[in-house]
Protein backbone atom coordinates (compact mmCIF):
# COMPACT_ATOMS: atom_id res chain seq x y z
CA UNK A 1 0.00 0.00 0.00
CA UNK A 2 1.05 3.78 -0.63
CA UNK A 3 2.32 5.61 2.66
CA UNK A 4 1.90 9.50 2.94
CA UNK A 5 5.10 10.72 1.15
CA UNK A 6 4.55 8.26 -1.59
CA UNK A 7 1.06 10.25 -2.55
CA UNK A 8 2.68 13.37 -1.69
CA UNK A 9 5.45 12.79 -4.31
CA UNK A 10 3.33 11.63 -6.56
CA UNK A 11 1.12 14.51 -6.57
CA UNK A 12 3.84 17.15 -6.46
CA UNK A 13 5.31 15.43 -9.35
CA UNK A 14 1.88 15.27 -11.35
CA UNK A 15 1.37 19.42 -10.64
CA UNK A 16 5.15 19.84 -11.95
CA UNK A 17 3.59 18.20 -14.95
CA UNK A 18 0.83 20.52 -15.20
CA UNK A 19 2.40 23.68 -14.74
CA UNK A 20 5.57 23.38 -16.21
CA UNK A 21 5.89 21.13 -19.33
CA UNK A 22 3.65 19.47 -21.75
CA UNK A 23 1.54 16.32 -23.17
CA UNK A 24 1.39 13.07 -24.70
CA UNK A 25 -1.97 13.93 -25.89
CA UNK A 26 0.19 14.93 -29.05
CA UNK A 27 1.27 11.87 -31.35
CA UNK A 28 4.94 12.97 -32.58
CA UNK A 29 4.81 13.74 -36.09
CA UNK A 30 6.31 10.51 -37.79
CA UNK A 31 4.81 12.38 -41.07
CA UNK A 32 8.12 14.66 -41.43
CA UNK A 33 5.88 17.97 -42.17
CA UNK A 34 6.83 21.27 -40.23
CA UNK A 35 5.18 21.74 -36.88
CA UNK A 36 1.93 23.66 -36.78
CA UNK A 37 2.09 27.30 -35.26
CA UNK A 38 1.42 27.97 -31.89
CA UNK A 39 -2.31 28.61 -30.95
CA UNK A 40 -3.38 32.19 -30.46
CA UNK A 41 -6.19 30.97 -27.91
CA UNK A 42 -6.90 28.02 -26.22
CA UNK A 43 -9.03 25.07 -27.38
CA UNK A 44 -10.26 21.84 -25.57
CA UNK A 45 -11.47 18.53 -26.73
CA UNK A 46 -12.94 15.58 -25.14
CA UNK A 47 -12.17 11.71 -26.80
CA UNK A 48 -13.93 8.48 -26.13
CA UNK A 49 -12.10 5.63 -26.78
CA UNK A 50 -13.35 1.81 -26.29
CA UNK A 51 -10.79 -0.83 -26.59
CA UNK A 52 -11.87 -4.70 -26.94
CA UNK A 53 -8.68 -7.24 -26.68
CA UNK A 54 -8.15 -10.66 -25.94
CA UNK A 55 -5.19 -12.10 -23.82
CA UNK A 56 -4.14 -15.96 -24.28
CA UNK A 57 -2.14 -16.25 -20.93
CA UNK A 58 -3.48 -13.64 -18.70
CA UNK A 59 -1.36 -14.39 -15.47
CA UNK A 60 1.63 -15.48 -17.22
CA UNK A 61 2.02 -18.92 -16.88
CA UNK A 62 3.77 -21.90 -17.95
CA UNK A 63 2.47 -24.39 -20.07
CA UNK A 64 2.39 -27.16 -17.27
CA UNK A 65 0.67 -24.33 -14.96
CA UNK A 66 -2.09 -23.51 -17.24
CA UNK A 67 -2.88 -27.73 -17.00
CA UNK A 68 -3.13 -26.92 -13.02
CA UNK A 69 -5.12 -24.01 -13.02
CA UNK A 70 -7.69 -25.76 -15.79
CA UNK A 71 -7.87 -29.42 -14.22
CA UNK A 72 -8.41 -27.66 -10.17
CA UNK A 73 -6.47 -30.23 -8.47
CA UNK A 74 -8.11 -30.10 -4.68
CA UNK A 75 -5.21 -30.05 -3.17
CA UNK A 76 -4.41 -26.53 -5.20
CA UNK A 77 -8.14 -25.75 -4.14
CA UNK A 78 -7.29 -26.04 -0.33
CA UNK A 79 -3.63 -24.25 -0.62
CA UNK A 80 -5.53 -21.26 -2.59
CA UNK A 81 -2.85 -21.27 -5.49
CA UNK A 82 -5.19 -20.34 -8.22
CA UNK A 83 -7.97 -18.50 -5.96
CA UNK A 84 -9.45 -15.58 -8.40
CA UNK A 85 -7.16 -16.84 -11.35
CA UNK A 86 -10.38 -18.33 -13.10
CA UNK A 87 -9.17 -18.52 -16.71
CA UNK A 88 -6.07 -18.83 -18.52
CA UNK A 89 -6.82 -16.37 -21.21
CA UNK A 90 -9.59 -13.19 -20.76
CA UNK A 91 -11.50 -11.24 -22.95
CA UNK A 92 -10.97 -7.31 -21.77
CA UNK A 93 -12.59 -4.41 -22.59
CA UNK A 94 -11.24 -1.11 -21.73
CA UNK A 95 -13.71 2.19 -22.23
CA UNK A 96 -11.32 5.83 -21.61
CA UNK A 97 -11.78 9.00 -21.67
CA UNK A 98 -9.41 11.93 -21.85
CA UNK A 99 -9.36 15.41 -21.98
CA UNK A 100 -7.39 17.87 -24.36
CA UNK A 101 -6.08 21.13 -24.47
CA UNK A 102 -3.88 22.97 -26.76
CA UNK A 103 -2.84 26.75 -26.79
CA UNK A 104 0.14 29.20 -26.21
CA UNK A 105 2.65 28.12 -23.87
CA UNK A 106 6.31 29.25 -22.77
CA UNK A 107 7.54 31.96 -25.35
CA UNK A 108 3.88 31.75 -27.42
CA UNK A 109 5.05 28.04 -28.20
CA UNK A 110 1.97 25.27 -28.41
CA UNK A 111 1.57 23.93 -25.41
CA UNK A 112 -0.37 20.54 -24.78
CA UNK A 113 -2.43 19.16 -21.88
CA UNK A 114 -3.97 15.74 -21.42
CA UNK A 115 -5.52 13.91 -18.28
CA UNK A 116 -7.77 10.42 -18.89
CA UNK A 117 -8.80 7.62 -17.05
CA UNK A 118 -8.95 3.90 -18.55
CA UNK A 119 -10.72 1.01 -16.77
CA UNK A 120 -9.70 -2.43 -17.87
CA UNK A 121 -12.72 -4.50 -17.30
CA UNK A 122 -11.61 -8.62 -17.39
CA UNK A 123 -14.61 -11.14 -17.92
CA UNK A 124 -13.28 -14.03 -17.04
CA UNK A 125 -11.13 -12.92 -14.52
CA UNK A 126 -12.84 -9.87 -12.48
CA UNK A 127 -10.47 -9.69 -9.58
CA UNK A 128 -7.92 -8.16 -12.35
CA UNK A 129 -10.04 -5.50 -12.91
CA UNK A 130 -8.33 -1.83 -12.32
CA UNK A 131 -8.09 1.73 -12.92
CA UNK A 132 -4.91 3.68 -15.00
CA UNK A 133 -4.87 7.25 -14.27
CA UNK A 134 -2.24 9.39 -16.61
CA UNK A 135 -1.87 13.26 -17.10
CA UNK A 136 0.65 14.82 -19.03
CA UNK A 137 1.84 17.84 -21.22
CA UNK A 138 3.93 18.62 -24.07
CA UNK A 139 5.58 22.36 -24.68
CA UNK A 140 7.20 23.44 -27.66
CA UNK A 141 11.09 24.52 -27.39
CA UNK A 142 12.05 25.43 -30.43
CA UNK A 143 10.86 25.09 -34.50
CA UNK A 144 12.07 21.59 -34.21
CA UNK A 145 12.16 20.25 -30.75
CA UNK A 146 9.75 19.45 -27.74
CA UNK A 147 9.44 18.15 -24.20
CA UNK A 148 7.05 16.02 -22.82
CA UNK A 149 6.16 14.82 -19.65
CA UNK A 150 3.77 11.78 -18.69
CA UNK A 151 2.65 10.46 -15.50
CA UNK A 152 0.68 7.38 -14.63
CA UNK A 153 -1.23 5.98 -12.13
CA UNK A 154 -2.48 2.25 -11.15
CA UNK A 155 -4.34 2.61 -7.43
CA UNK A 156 -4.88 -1.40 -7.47
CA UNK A 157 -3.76 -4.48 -9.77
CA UNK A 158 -4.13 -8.04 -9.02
CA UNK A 159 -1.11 -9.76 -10.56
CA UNK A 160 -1.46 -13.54 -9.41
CA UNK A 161 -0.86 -15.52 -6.47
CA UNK A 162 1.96 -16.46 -5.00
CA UNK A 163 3.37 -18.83 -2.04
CA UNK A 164 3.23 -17.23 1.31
CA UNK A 165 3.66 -19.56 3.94
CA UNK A 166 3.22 -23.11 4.78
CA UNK A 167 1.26 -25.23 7.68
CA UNK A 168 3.61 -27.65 8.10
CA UNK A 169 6.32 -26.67 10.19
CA UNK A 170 8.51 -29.65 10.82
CA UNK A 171 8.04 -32.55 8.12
CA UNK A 172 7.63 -32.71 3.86
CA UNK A 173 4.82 -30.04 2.94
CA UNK A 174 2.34 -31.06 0.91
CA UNK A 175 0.77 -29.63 -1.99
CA UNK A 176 -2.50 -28.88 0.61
CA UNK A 177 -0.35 -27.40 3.01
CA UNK A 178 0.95 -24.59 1.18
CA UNK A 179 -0.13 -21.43 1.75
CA UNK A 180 -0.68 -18.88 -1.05
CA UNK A 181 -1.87 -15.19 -0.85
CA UNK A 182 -2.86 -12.39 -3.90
CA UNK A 183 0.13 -10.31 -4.80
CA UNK A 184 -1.78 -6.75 -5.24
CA UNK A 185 0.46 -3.65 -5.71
CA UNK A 186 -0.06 -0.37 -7.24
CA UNK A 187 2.10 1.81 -9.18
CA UNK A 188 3.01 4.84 -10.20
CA UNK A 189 5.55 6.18 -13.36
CA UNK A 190 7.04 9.91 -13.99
CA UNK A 191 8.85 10.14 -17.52
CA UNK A 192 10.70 13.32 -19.12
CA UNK A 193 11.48 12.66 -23.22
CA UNK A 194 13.14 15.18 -25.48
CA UNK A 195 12.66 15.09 -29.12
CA UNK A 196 14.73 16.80 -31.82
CA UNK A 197 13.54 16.76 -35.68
CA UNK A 198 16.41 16.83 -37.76
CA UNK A 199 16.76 16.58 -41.66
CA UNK A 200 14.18 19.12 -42.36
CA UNK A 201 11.89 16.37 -40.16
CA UNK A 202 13.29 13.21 -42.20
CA UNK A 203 15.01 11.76 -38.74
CA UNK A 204 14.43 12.37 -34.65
CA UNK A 205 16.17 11.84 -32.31
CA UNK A 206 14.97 11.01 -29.01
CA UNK A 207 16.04 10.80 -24.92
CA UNK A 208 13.93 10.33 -21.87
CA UNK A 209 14.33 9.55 -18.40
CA UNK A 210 11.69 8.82 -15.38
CA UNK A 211 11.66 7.19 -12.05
CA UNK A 212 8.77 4.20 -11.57
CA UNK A 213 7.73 3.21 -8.20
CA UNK A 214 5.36 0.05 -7.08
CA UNK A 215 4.15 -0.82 -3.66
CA UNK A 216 3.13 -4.67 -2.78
CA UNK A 217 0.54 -5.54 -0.14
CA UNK A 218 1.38 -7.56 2.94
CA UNK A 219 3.00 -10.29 2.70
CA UNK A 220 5.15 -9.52 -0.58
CA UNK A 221 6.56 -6.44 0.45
CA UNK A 222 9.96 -8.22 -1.44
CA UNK A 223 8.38 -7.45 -4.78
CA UNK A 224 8.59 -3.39 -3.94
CA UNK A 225 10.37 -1.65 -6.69
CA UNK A 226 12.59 1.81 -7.00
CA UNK A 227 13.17 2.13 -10.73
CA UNK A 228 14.91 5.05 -12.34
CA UNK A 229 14.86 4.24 -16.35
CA UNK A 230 16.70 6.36 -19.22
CA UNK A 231 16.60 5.79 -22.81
CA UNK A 232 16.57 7.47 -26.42
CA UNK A 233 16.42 6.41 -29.64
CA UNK A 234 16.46 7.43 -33.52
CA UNK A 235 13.30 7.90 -35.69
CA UNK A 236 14.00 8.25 -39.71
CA UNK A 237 12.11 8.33 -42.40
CA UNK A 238 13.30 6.63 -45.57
CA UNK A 239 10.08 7.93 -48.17
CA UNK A 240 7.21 9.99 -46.97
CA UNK A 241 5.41 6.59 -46.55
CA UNK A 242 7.88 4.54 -45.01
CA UNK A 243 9.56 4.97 -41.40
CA UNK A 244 11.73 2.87 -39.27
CA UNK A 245 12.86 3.75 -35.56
CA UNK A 246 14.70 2.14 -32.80
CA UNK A 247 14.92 2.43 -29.36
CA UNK A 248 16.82 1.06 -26.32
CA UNK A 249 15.90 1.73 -23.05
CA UNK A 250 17.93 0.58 -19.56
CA UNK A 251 16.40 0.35 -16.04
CA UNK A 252 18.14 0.14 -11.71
CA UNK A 253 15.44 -1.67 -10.54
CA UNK A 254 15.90 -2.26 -6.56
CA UNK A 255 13.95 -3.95 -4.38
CA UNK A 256 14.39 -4.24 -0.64
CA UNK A 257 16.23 -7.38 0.72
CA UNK A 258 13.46 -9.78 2.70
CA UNK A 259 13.37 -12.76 4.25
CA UNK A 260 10.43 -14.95 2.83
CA UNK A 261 8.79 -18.77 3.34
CA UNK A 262 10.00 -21.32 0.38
CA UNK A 263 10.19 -25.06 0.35
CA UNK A 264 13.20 -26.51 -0.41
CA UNK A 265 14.74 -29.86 -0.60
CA UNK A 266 17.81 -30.31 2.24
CA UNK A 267 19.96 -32.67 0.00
CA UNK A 268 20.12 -29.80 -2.48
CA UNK A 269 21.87 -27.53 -0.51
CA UNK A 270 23.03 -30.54 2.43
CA UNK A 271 21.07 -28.27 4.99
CA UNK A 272 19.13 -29.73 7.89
CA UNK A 273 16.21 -27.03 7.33
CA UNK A 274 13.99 -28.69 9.65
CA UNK A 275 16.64 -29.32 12.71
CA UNK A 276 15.67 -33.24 12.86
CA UNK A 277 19.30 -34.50 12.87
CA UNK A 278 19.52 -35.32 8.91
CA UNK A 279 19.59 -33.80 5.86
CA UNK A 280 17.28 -35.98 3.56
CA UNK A 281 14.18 -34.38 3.64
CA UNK A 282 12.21 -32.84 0.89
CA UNK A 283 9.88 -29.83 0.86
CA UNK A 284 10.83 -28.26 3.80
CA UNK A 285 9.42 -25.15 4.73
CA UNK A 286 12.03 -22.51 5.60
CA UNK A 287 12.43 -18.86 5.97
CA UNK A 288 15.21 -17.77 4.24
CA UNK A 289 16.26 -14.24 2.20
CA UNK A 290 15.31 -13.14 -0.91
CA UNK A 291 16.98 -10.11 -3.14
CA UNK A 292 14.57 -9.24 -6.43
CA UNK A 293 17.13 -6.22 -7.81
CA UNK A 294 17.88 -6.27 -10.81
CA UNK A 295 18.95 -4.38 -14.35
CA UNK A 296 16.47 -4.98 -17.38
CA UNK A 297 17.41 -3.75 -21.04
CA UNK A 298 14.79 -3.24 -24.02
CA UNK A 299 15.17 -2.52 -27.51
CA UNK A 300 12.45 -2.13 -29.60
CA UNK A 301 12.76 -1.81 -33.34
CA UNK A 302 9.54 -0.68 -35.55
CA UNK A 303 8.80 0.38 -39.28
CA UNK A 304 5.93 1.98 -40.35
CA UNK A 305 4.06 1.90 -43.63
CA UNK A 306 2.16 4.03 -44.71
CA UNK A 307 -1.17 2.61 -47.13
CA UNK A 308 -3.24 5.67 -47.56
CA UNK A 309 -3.10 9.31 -46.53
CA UNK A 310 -4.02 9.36 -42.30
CA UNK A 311 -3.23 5.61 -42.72
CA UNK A 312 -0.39 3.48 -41.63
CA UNK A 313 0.12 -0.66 -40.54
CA UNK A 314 3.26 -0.94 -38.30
CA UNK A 315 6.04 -4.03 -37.88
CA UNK A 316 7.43 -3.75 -34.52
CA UNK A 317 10.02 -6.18 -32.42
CA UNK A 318 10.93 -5.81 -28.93
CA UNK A 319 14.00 -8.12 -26.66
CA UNK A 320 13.90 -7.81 -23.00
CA UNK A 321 16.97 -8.71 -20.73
CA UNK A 322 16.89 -9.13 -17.47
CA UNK A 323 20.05 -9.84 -15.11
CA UNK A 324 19.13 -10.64 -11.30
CA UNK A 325 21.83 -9.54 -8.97
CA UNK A 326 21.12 -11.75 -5.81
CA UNK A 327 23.80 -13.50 -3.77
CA UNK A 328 21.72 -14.96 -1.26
CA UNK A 329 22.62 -18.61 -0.99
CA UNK A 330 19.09 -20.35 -0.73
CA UNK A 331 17.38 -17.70 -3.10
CA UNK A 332 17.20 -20.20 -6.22
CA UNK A 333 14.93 -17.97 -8.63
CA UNK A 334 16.76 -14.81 -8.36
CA UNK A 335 20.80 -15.85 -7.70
CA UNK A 336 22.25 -15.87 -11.33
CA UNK A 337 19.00 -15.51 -13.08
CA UNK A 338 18.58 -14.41 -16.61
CA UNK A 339 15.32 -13.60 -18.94
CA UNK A 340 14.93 -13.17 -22.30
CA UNK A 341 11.43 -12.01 -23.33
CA UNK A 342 10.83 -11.24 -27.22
CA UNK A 343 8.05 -9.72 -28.59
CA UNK A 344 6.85 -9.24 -32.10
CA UNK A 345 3.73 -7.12 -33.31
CA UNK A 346 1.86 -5.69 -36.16
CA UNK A 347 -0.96 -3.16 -35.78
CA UNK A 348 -3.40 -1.03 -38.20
CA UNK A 349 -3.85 2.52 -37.54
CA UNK A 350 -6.60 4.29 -39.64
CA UNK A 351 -8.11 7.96 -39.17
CA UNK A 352 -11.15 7.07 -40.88
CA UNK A 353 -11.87 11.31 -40.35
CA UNK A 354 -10.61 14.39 -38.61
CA UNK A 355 -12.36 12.86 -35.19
CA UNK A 356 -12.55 9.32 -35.52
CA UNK A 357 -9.83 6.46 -35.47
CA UNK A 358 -9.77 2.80 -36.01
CA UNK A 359 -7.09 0.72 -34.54
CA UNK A 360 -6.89 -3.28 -34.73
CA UNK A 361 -3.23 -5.34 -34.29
CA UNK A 362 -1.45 -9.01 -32.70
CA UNK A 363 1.17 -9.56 -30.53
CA UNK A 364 3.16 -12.46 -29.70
CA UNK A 365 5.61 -12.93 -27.36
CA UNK A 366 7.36 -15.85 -25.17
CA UNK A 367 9.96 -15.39 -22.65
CA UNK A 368 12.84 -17.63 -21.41
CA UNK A 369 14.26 -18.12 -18.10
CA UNK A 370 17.52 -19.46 -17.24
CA UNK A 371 17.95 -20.17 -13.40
CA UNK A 372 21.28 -22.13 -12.61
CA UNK A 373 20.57 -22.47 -8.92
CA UNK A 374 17.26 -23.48 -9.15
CA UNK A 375 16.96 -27.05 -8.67
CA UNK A 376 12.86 -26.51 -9.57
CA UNK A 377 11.73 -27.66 -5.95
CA UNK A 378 8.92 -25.26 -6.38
CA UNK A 379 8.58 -23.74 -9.92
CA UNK A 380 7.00 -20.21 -9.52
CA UNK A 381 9.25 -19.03 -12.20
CA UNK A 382 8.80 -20.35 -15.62
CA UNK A 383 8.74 -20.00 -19.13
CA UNK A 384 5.91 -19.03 -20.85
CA UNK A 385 4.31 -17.93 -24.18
CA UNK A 386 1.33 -14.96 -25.13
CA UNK A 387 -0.53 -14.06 -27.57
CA UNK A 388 -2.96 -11.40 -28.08
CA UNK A 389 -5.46 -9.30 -30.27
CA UNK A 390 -7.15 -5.87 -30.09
CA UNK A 391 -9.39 -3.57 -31.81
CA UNK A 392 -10.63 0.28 -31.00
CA UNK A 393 -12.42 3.07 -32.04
CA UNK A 394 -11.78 6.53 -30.62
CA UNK A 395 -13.59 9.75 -31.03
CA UNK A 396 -12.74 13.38 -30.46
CA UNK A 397 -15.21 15.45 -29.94
């Protein structure tokens, strides 16, 4: 849960926003045309946007998981492993709304405001259901540059469950006698980008930096994050219809050092665990630490194509690294982990008018995890594969 200076940070940071720079409620012009003129007066709009997707592997789960949460062993029934996780894929529809403004800023420059609220609303799986808040603004620097500022909001978001205990305190724990308890954090992110159009607006160039932050309710307090991020990357345009850009963005993510309930095996680590004189037994409950900080890498690489005037279908790739930086000696899914997650995509944007916009695309993505001192005693880190689909229609009125 937020404390006091959390909220008070986060609303400082959100009126810094507001009165000082400018938002994402402006697409960046990937069309290379000159900027518009600032406005002489201000002007507002209102768009409506409803968003209908569907999401193969909701919670993120391995293939032998998905049997387990399908087949509702009773034994995962009594330990509350898949409690509220009633589907493996969900059907989501997300109705927004935001709020636009546009006029002289700093100097006379345009200056852009935008605040909306989006509410994903998950049929199969209601407990996921949440709130995104964002605001943010956008001020013209310069014929050919721009800063932006964006900041987001999630008050509530059920991830999945995960082990938090165990009943048995002396013996092998079985499957019934696990405990496991919602992980439900929120989370809120503060980003700063640059952009520079170069080339008479044939190429960008791009840099940003923000600071996310995420709280965990009780009992995973371990899965807290501090994250400052920084990135850029390089937008050209090879033919008035065809754009490529890439990006690469790199992240600190900490996380405070806890001591948590896992079950472990004592010949794998030749550790009497349960203090019974040997060390032979197998799912042992112990409390032990557990370090989640790590650094995580993206690049994304996209090209855009452009099919008819106001409308585009877009290519994109993304490859996320992770590197886990724990030492702890019993901690077997962070100590000398690696992931690999790759993502591809292809999405349609149309402005059918002025005010209205169709959107439809796929994703697919599967990630691989490689952890050497894991001798899979328990298995709540695992491999997995997603797809997914979406279509929208906005309109600005």
């Amino acid at each position: 849960m937020w404390n006091s200076n959390s909220l008070t940070r986060s609303l400082l940071a959100t009126g810094v926003l507001l009165v000082s720079i400018c938002p994402g409620a402006m697409a960046k012009n990937s069309s290379g045309k000159k900027p518009a003129k600032a406005q002489k007066s201000w002007k507002a709009a209102v768009k409506v946007e409803g968003k209908g997707r569907y999401d193969s592997n909701t919670f993120l789960l391995s293939d032998r998981q998905k049997t387990r949460l399908q087949t509702a062993a009773p034994a995962d029934q009594v330990s509350g492993r898949f409690n509220d996780m009633n589907s493996v894929h969900d059907y989501i529809l997300t109705p927004s709304v935001k709020f636009l403004a546009e006029g002289p800023g700093f100097g006379g420059r345009k200056l852009g405001l935008q605040a909306g609220v989006n509410y994903d609303m998950y049929s199969l799986n209601p407990k996921r259901r949440h709130f995104n808040i964002e605001v943010a603004a956008e001020q013209s620097t310069s014929r050919n540059g721009r800063v932006r500022g964006k900041f987001e909001y999630t008050p509530n978001y059920f991830y999945r469950n995960y082990l938090a205990d165990a009943t048995n305190y002396t013996s092998s724990v079985l499957p019934s006698e696990r405990v496991y308890k919602p992980n439900v954090y929120s989370e809120w992110d503060l980003t700063v980008d640059y952009r520079y159009r170069m080339a008479g607006g044939r190429a960008a160039l791009l840099g940003r930096a923000g600071y996310l932050q995420r709280r965990d309710q009780a009992p995973f307090i371990g899965h807290d994050r501090n994250e400052p991020h920084m990135g850029g990357g390089l937008d050209f345009g090879l033919t008035n219809w065809w754009r490529i850009d890439g990006n690469y963005d790199f992240a600190l993510v900490d996380s405070p050092r806890v001591q948590e309930v896992m079950i472990l095996n004592e010949p794998d680590f030749n550790v009497d665990f349960n203090n019974d004189g040997n060390a032979s037994d197998l799912s042992i409950r112990t409390v032990q630490f557990v370090n989640r900080r790590h650094h995580e890498q993206r690049f994304r690489a996209n090209t855009k194509l452009g099919i008819r005037e106001k409308s585009y279908i877009e290519f994109g790739y993304e490859r996320r690294h992770r590197n886990f930086l724990s030492k702890e000696p019993f901690d077997v899914f962070h100590n000398g982990r690696t992931d690999n997650r790759n993502t591809f995509q292809v999405e349609l944007v149309s402005h059918v008018t002025d005010r209205l916009q169709f959107m439809t695309g796929y994703s697919y993505a599967f990630e691989n995890s490689n952890l050497p001192n894991d001798p899979g005693v328990v298995g709540e880190v695992n491999d997995y594969k997603r797809a997914g689909a979406f279509v929208s229609m906005g309109y600005r009125f």
